[in-house]
Protein backbone atom coordinates (compact mmCIF):
# COMPACT_ATOMS: atom_id res chain seq x y z
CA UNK A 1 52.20 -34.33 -146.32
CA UNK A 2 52.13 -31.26 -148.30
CA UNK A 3 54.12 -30.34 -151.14
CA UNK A 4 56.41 -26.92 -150.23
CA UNK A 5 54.55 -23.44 -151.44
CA UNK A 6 58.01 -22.53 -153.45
CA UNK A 7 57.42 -26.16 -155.38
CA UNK A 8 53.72 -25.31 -155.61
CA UNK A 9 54.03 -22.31 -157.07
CA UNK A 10 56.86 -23.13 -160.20
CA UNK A 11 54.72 -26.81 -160.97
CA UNK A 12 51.12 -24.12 -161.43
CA UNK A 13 53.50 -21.66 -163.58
CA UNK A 14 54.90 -24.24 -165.71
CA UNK A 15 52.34 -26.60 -166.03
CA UNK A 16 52.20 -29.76 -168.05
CA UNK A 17 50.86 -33.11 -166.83
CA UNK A 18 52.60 -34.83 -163.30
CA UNK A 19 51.20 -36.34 -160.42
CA UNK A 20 52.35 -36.69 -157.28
CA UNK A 21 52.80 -40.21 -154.84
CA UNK A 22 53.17 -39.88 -151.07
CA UNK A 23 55.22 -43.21 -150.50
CA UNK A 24 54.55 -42.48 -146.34
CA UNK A 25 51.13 -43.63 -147.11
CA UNK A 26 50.39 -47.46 -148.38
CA UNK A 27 47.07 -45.60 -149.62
CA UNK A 28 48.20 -43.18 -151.39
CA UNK A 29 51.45 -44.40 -153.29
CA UNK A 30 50.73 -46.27 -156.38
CA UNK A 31 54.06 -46.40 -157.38
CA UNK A 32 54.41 -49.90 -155.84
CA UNK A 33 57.37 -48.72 -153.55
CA UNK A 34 58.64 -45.37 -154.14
CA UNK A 35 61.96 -46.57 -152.05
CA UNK A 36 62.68 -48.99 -155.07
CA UNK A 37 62.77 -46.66 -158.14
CA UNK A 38 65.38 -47.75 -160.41
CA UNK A 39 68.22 -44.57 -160.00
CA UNK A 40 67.88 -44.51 -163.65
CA UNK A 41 64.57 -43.48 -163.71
CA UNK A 42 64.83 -41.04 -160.70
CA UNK A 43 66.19 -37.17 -161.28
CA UNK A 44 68.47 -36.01 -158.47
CA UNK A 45 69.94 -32.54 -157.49
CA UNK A 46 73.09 -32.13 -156.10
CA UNK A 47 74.22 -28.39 -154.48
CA UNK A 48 77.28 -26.92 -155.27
CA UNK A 49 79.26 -24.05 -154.38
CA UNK A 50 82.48 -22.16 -155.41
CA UNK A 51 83.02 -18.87 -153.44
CA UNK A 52 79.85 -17.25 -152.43
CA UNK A 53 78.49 -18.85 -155.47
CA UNK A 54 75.80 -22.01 -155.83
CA UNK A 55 74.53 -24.05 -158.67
CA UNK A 56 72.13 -26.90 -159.18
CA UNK A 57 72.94 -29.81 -161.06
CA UNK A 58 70.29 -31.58 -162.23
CA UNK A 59 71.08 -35.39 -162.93
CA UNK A 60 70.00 -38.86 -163.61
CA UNK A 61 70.16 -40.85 -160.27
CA UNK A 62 72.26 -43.00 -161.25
CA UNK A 63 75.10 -41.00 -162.30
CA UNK A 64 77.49 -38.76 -160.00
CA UNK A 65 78.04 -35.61 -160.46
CA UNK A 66 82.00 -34.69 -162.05
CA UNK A 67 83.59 -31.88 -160.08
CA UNK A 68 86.38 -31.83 -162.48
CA UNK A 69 84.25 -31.54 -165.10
CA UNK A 70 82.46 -28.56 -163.81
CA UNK A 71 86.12 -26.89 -162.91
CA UNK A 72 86.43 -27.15 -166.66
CA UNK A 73 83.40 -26.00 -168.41
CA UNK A 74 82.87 -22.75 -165.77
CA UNK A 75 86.85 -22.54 -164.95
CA UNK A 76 85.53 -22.50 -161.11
CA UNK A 77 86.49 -24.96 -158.70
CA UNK A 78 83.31 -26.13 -157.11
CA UNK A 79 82.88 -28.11 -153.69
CA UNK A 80 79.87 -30.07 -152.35
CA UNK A 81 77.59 -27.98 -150.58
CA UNK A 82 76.83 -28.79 -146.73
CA UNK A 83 73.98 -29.83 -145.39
CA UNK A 84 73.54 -26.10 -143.51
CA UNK A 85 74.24 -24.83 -147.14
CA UNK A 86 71.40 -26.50 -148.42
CA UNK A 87 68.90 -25.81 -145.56
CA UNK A 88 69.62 -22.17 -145.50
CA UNK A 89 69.27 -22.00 -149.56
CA UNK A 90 66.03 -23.82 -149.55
CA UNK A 91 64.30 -23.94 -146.05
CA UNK A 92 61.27 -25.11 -146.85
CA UNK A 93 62.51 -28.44 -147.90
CA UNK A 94 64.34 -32.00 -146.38
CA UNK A 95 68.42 -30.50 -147.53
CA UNK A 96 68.69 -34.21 -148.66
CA UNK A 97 65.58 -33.87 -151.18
CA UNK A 98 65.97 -30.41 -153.19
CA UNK A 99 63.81 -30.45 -156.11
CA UNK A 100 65.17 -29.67 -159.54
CA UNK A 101 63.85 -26.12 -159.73
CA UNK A 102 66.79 -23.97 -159.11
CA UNK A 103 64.25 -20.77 -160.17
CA UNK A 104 62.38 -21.34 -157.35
CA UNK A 105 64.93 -20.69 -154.48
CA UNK A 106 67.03 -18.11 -156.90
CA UNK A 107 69.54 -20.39 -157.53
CA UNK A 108 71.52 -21.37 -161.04
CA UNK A 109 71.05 -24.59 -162.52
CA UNK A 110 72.62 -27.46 -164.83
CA UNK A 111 70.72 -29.71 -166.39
CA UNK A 112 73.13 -32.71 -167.11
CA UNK A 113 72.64 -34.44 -170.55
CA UNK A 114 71.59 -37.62 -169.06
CA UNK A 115 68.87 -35.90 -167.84
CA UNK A 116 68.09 -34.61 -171.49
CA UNK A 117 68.26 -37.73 -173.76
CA UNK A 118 65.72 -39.81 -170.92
CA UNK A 119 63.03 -41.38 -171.74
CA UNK A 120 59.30 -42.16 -170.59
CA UNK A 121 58.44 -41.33 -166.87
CA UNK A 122 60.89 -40.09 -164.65
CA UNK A 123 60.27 -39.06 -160.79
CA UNK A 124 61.87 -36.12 -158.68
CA UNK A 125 61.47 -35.43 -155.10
CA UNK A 126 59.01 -32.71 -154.28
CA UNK A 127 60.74 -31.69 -151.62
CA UNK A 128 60.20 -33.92 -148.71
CA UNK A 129 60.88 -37.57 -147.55
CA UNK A 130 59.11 -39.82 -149.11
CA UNK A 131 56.98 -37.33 -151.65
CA UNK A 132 57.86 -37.96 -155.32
CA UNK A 133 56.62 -36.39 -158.76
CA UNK A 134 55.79 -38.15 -161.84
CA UNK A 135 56.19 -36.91 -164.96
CA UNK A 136 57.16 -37.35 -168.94
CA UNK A 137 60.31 -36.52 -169.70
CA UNK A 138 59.09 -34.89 -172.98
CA UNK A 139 58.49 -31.68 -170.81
CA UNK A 140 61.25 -31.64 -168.45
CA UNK A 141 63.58 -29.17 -170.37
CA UNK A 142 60.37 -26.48 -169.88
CA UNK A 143 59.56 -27.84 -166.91
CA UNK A 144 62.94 -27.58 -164.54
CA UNK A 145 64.00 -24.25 -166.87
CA UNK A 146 67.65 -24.69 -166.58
CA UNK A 147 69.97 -21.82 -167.11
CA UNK A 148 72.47 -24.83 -169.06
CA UNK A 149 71.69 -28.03 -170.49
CA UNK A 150 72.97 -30.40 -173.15
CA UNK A 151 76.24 -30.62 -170.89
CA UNK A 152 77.65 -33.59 -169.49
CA UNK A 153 78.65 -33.09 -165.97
CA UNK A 154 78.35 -36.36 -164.92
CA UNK A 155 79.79 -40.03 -164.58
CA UNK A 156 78.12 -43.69 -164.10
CA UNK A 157 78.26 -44.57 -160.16
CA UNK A 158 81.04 -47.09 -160.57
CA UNK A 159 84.90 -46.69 -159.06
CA UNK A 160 85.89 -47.30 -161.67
CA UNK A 161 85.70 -43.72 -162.55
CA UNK A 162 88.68 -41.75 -162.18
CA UNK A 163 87.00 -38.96 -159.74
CA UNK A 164 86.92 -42.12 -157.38
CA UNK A 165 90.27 -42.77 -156.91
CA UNK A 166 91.29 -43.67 -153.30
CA UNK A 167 94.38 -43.85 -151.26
CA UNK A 168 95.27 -47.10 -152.00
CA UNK A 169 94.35 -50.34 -153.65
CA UNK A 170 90.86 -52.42 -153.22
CA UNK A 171 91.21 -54.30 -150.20
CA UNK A 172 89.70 -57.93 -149.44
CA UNK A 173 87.17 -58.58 -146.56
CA UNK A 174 90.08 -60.60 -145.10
CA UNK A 175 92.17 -57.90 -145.54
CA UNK A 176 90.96 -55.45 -143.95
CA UNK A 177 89.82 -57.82 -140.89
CA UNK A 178 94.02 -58.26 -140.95
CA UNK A 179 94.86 -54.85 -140.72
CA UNK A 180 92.08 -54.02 -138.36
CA UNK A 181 93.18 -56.59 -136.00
CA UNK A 182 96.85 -55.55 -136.13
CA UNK A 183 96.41 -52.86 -132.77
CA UNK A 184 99.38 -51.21 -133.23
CA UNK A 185 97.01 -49.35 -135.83
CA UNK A 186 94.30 -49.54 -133.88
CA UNK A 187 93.66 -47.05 -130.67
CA UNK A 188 93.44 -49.63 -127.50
CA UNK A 189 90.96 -49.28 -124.94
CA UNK A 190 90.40 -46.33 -123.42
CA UNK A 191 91.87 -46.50 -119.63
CA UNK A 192 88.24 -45.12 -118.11
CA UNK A 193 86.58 -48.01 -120.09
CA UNK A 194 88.67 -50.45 -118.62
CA UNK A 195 88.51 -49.21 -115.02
CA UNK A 196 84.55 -49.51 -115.80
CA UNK A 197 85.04 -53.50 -116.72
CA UNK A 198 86.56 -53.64 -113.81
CA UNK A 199 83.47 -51.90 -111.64
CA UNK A 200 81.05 -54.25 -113.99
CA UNK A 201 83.00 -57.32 -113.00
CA UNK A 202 83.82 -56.74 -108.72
CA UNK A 203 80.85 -57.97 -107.30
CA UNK A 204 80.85 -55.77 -104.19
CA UNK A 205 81.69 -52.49 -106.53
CA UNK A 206 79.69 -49.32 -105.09
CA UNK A 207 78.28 -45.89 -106.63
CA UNK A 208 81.24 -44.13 -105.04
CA UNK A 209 83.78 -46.35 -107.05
CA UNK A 210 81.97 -45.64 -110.01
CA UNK A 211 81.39 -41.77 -109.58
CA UNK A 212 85.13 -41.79 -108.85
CA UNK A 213 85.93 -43.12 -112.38
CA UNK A 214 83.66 -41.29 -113.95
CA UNK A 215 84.72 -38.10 -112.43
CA UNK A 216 88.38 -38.65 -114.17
CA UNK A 217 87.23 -37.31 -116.86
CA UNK A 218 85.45 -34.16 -116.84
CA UNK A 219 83.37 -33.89 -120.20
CA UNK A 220 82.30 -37.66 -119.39
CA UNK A 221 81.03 -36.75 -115.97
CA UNK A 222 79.79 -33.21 -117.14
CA UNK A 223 77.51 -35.55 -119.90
CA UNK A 224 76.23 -37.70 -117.32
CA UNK A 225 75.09 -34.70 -115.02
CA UNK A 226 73.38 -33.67 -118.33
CA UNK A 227 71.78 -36.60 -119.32
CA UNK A 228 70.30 -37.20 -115.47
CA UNK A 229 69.07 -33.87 -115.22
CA UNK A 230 67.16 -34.00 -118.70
CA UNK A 231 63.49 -33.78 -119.06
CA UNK A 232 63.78 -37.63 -119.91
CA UNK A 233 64.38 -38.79 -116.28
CA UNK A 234 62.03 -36.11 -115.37
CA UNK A 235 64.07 -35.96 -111.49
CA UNK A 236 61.96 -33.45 -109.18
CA UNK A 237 65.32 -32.20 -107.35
CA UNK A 238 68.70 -30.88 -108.97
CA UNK A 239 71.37 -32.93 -109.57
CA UNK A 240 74.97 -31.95 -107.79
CA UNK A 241 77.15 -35.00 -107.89
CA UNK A 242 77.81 -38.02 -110.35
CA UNK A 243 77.21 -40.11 -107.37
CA UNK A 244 74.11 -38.77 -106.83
CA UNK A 245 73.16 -39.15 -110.65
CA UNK A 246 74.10 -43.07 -110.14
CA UNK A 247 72.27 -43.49 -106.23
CA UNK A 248 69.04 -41.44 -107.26
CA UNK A 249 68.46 -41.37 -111.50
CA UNK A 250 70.41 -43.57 -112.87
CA UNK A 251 71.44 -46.44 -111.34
CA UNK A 252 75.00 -48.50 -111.37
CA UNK A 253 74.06 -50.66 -114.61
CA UNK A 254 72.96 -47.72 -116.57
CA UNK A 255 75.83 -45.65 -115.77
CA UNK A 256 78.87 -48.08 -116.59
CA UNK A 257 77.26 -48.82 -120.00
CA UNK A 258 76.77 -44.95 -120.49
CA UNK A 259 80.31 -43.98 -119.89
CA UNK A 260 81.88 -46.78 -121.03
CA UNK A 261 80.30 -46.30 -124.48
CA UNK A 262 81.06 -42.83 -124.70
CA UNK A 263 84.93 -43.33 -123.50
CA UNK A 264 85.00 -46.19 -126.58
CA UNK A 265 83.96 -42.93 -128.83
CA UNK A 266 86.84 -41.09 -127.74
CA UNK A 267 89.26 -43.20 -129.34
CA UNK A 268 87.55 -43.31 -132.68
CA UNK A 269 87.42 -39.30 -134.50
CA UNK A 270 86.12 -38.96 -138.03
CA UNK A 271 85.46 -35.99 -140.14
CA UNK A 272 82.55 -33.73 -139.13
CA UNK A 273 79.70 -32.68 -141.45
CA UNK A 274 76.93 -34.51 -143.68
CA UNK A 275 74.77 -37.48 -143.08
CA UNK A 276 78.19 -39.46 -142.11
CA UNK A 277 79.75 -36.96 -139.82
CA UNK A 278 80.82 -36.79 -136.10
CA UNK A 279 77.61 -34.69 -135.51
CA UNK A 280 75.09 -36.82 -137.16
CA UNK A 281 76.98 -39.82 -135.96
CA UNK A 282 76.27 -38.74 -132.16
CA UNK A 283 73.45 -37.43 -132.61
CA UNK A 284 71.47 -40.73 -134.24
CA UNK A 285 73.21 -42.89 -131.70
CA UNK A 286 72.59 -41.11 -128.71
CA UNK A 287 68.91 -40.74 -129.73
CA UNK A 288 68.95 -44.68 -130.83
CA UNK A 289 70.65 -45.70 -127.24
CA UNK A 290 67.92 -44.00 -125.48
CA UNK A 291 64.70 -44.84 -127.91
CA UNK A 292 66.59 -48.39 -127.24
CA UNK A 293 66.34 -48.19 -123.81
CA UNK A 294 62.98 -46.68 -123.56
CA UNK A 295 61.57 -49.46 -125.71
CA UNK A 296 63.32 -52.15 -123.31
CA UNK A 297 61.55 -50.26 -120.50
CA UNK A 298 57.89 -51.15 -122.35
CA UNK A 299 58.32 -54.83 -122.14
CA UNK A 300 56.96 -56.80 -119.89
CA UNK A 301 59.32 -57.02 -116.92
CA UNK A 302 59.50 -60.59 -116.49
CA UNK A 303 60.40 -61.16 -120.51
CA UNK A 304 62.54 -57.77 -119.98
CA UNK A 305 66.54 -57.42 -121.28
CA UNK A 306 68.84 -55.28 -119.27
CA UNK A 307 67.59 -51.80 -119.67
CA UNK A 308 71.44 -50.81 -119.47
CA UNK A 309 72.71 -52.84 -122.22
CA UNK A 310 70.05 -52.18 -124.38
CA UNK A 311 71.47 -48.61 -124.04
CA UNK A 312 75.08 -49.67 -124.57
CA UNK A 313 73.96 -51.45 -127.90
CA UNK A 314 71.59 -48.58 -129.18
CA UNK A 315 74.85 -46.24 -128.55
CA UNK A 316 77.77 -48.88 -129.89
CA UNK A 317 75.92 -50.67 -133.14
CA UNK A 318 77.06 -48.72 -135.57
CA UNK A 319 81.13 -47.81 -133.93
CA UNK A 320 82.30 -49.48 -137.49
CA UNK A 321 81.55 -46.10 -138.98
CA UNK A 322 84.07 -44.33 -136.03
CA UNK A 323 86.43 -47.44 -137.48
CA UNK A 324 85.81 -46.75 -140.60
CA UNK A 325 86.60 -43.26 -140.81
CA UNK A 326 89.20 -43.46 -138.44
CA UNK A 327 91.58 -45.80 -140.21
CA UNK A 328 90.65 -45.52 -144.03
CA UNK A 329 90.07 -41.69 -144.10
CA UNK A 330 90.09 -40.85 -147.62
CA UNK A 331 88.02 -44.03 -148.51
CA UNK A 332 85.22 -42.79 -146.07
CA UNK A 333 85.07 -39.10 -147.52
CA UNK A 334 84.48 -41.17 -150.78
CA UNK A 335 81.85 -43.05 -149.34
CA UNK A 336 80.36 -39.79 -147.43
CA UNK A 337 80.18 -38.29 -151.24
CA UNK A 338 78.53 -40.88 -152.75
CA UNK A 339 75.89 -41.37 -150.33
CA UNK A 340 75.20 -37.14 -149.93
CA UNK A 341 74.70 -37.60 -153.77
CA UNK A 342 72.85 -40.92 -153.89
CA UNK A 343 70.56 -40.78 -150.91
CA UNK A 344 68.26 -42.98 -151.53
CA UNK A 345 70.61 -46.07 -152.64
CA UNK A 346 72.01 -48.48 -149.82
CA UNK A 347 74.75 -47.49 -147.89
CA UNK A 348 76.06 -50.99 -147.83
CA UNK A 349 76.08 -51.29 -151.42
CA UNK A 350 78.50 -48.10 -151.28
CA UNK A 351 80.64 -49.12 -149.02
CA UNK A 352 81.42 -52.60 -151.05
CA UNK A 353 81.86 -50.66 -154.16
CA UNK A 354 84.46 -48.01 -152.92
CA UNK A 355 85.42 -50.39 -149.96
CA UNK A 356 85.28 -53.72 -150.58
CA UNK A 357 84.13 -54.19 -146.84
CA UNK A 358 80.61 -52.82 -144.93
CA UNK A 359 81.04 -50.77 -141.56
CA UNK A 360 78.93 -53.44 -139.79
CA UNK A 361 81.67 -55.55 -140.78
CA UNK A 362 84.44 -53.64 -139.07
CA UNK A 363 82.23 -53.02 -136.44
CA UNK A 364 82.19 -56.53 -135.39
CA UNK A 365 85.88 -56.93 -136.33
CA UNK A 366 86.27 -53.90 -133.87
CA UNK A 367 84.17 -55.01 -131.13
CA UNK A 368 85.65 -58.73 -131.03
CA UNK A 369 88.98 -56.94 -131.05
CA UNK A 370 88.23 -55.10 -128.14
CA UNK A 371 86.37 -58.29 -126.35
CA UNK A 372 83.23 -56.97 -126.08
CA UNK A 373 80.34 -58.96 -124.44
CA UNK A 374 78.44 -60.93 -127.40
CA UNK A 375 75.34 -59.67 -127.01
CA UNK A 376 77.12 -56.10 -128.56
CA UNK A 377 78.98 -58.17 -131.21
CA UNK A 378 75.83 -59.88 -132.12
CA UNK A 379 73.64 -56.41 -132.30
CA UNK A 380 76.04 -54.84 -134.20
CA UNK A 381 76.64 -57.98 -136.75
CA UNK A 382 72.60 -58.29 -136.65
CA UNK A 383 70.74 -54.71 -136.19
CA UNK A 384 69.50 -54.39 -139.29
CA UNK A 385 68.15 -57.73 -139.64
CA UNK A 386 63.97 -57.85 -138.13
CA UNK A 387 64.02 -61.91 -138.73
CA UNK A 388 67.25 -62.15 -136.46
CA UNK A 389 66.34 -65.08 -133.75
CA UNK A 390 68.83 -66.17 -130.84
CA UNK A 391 68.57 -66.63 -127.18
CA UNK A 392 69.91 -63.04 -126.82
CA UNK A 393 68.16 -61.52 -129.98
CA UNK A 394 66.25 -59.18 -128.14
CA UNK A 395 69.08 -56.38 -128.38
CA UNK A 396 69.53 -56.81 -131.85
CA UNK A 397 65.94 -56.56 -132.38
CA UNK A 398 65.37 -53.48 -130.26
CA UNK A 399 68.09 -51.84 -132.41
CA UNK A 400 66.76 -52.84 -135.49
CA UNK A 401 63.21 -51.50 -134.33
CA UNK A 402 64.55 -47.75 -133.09
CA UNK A 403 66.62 -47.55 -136.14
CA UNK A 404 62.91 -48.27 -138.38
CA UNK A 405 61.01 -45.24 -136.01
CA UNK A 406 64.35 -42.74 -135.98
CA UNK A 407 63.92 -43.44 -140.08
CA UNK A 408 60.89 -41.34 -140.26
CA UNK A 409 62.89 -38.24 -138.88
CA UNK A 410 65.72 -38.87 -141.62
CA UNK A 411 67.89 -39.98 -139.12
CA UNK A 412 70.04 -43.37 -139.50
CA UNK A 413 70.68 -45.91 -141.86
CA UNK A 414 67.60 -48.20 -141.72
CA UNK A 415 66.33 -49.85 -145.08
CA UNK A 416 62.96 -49.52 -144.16
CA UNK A 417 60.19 -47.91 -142.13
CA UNK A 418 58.11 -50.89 -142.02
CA UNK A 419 57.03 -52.12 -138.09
CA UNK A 420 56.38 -55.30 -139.16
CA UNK A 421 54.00 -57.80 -136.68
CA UNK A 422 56.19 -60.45 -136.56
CA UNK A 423 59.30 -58.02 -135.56
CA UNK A 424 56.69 -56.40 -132.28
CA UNK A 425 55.50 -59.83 -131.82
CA UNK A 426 59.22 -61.38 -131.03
CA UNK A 427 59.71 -57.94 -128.54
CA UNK A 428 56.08 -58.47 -126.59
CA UNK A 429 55.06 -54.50 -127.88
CA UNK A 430 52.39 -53.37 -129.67
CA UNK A 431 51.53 -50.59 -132.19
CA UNK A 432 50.59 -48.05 -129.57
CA UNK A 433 53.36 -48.46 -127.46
CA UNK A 434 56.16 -47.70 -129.47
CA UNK A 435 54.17 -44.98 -130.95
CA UNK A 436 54.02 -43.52 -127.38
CA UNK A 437 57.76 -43.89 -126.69
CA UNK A 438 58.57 -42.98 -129.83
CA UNK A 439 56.77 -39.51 -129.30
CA UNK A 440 58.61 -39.67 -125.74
CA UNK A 441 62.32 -39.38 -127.42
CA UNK A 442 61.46 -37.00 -130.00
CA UNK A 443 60.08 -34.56 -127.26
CA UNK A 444 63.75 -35.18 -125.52
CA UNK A 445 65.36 -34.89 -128.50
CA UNK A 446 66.82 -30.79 -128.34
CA UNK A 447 68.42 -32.28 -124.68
CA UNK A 448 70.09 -35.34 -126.42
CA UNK A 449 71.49 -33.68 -129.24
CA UNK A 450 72.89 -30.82 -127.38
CA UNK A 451 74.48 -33.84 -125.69
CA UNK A 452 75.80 -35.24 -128.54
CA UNK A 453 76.91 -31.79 -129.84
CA UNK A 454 79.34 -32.14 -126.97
CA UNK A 455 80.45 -35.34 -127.95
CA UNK A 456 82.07 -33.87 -130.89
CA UNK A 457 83.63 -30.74 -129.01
């Protein structure tokens, strides 16, 4: 991994002493773990706008950038950039990892006064995952060539802070379980999913049956067409029915978990845009459900899961997001801000400071509410746990194993990269074969986020 031309080019003009670590290489990285750099000794950026207009801010990593105070000291009102934003303004780099050179990609920049009075090493992202730069802070002033310093446009991540202010008092863990469980505030079952536990539980159910509920709703059947005629099944002839998709690609198992996890979406909408959006939200979770699925497919049969729930856990684990965002709005945009901001902090840890609750939390609150089968409740309670053991663990682990590989491509919540032996070992897969259907998905993956695009529409 190379550091960006633009970034190249404004370290050789500067120059000054820095060296880089490449923390996606164990032989490269002698940082110990690059992941766990203390925020306060980590520089972030954060993009702004207001109008056609965009600025840098330059900033400690643990400290959040003040929108108000901005407003004040440039009487602009400034926004958040977007994601697009960012990758149009500086295309040669991850948008979630813009280095502090604002000169480089024409842009103006702030450098924030915790930023100034630092001291001893510091490290700033060079542009891509996982690719950091050392270097003193006694040069940084010359070094980032900000067009303002000595300003404080920042605040201490804490909610206590007034530009965290949320819609309504800190709730409990209990509480929220309370008002979660109260349905009249939650959206019941959607009727297509329950016509599809009906299918799942009549033994002598038949692909027309299905097709027929499927083809009650028209985007649902439309995505199904779409996902059996994708280069992932790799089907020789062309697809014309929904029944045909079931007798010929599919099969019955596949397609009630399929549908019914993407009628359960339908009743949960949050706000679109960023790493938390609708769109990202789809798009990791279709990709996870079918990674999930794939991987199932590569054990040995006879120590195999159902393929089909494996796909309906990949797709559902993470539904306490949709919950999330669905009931406690304006305490989710909080948490979407913080974590744009704060990338590299866990998203768990954010959620109990501006939440008092996780999203894996009221995704298990949700699924029990909606009496889902417990090998769901228990992947979405366990997914991010690699030492989870049970006589059903496999799901959980699968999950927990997709999420790791998707975390290379920036995609999902994972803590860590790390395939560790003991995690393959417990799934009967080795090295090379996840690498192989890992490289599977990722060719599929234009076709499943179109998919997911639709989702959202």
């Amino acid at each position: 991994m190379s550091i960006p031309l633009s970034i190249q080019k404004q370290l050789a003009h500067k120059g000054g002493q820095y060296h880089t670590h490449d923390c996606t290489s164990s032989n490269t990285c002698t940082t110990s773990e690059c992941g766990l750099i203390p925020p306060s000794k980590r520089i972030r950026t954060t993009m702004v706008k207001a109008g056609d207009s965009y600025l840098m801010v330059i900033h400690m990593g643990n400290r959040l950038v003040n929108l108000a105070g901005l407003h004040q000291l440039f009487s602009r009102k400034f926004t958040l950039c977007s994601e697009e934003d960012m990758a149009s303004l500086c295309p040669d780099c991850n948008c979630r990892e813009v280095p502090p050179f604002g000169s480089a990609y024409g842009i103006k920049a702030i450098m924030d006064k915790s930023v100034s009075i630092a001291k001893g090493d510091v490290f700033f992202s060079a542009g891509q995952n996982g690719l950091f730069i050392e270097s003193s802070t006694d040069i940084l002033e010359d070094l980032f060539a900000a067009d303002w310093s000595g300003h404080s446009v920042t605040s201490l991540f804490s909610t206590d802070e007034p530009s965290l202010e949320t819609d309504c008092d800190m709730l409990t863990p209990e509480q929220y379980k309370t008002h979660i469980q109260k349905l009249m505030q939650l959206p019941v079952m959607p009727g297509i999913a329950n016509e599809i536990v009906k299918v799942r539980d009549n033994p002598y159910a038949n692909a027309a049956e299905l097709a027929a509920i499927v083809e009650s709703d028209p985007s649902l059947a439309a995505q199904l067409l779409r996902y059996a005629s994708s280069p992932f099944y790799a089907y020789q002839g062309k697809v014309k029915s929904v029944e045909q998709a079931i007798v010929r690609v599919l099969g019955m198992d596949f397609v009630m978990d399929f549908a019914f996890g993407l009628s359960l979406g339908k009743a949960l909408r949050i706000p679109d845009g960023g790493a938390l959006g609708l769109d990202s939200f789809w798009s990791h979770s279709m990709l996870c459900a079918g990674l999930t699925q794939s991987l199932c497919n590569s054990i040995e049969y006879s120590q195999r899961p159902s393929p089909g729930t494996a796909y309906l856990v990949g797709l559902l684990h993470n539904f306490g997001y949709l919950l999330m965002g669905h009931l406690f709005r304006s305490k989710f945009e909080t948490v979407k801000r913080i974590y744009a901001q704060n990338p590299e902090r866990s998203l768990e840890d954010i959620e109990l400071k501006v939440m008092g609750v996780t999203h894996t939390q009221m995704g298990v609150w949700l699924m029990e509410s909606w009496n889902m089968p417990e090998e769901v409740i228990e992947t979405v309670r366990e997914h991010r746990n690699p030492d989870y053991v049970s006589n059903t663990s496999k799901y959980a682990n699968l999950v927990c194993l997709a999420n790791r590989l998707l975390k290379r491509f920036d995609m999902g919540d994972a803590d860590s990269m790390e395939l560790t032996p003991e995690l393959l070992e417990k799934l009967g897969l080795e090295d090379m074969q996840v690498e192989v259907t890992l490289g599977g998905i990722i060719q599929s993956r234009d076709g499943m986020e179109f998919m997911a695009a639709k989702m959202v529409a």
